[in-house]
Protein backbone atom coordinates (compact mmCIF):
# COMPACT_ATOMS: atom_id res chain seq x y z
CA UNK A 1 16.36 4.69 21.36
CA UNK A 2 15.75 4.91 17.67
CA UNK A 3 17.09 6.10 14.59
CA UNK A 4 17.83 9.26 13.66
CA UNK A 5 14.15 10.26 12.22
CA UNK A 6 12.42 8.64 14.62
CA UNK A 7 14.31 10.24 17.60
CA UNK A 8 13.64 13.39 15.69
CA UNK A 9 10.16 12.50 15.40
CA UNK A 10 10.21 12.19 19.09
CA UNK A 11 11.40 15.51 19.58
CA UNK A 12 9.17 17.78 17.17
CA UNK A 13 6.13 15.47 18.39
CA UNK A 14 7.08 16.78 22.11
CA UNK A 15 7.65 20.88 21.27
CA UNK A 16 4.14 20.80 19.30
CA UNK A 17 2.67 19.88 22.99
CA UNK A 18 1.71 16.64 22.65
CA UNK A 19 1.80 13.78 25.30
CA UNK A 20 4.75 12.50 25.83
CA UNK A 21 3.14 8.45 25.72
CA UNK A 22 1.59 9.39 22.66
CA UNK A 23 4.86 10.79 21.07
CA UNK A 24 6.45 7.89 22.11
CA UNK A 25 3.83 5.58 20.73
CA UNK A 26 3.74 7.34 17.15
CA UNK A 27 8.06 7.69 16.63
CA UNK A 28 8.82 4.19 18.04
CA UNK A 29 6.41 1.80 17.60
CA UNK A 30 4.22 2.77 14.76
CA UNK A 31 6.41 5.32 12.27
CA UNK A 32 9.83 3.95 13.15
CA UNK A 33 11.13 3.75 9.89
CA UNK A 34 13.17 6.45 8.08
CA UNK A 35 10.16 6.60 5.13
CA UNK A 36 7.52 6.86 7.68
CA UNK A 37 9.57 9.69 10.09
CA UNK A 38 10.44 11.76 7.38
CA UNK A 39 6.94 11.63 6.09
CA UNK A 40 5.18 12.81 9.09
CA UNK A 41 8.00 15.11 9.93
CA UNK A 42 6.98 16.72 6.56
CA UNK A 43 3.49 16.76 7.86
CA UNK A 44 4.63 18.61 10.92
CA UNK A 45 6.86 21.29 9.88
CA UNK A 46 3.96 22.04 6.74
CA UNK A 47 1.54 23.16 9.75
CA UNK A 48 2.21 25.05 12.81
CA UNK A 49 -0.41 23.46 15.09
CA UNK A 50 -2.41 20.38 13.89
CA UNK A 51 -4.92 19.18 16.11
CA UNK A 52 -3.96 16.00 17.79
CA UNK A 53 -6.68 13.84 15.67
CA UNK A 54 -5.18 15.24 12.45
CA UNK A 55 -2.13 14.24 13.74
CA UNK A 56 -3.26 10.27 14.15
CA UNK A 57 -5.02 10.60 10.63
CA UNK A 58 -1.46 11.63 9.18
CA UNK A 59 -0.38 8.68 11.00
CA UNK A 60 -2.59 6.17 9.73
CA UNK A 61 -2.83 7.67 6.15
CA UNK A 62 1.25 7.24 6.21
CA UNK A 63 1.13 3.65 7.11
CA UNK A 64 -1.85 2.71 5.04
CA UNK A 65 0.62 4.38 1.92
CA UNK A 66 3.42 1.85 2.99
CA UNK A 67 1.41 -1.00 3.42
CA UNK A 68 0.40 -0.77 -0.46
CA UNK A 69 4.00 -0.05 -1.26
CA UNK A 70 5.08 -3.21 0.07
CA UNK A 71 1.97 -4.92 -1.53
CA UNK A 72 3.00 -3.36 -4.79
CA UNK A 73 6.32 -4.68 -4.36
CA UNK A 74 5.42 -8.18 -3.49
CA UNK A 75 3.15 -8.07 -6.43
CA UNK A 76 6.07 -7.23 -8.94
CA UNK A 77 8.18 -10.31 -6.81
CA UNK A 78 5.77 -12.49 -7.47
CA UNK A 79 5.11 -11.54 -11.23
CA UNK A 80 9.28 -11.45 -12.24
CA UNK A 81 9.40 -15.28 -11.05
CA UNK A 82 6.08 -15.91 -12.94
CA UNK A 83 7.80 -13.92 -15.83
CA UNK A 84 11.36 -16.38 -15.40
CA UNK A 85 8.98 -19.25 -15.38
CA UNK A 86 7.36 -18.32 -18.69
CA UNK A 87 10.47 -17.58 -20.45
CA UNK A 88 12.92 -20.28 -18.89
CA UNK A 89 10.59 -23.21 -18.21
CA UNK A 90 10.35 -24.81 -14.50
């Protein structure tokens, strides 16, 4: 269903007791990327038994960290062509 991590994901998500919608919800549509899996993986196998809202916060905390990683690299994008303008002219 979805990569590697994620189906892991799945998996540890659904031994820590959690619903199985939920699990779903968090390793395919929201951390479905190898960065995001691995992170909250880490999460999971650092405590024994988080509490299902300290489980969401993990969540959101991991995608609010990749959404300024890709703003971060936009921003250097956008500043190397600014930087070939400078140097090179239009």
């Amino acid at each position: 269903m979805g990569t590697e991590r994620t189906d892991e994901l799945y998996k540890v998500l659904l031994t820590k007791g959690y619903p199985k919608e939920l699990c779903a919800e968090i390793a395919y549509k929201n951390l479905n990327t190898d960065y995001t899996a691995t992170r909250m993986l880490g999460y999971l196998y650092r405590y024994t038994e988080p509490r299902l809202e300290d489980v969401i916060d993990e969540m959101i905390a991991i995608l609010s960290d990749r959404e300024e990683i890709i703003k971060k690299k936009e921003m250097e994008q956008a500043q190397a062509v600014i930087n070939e303008i400078y140097r090179n002219g239009l």
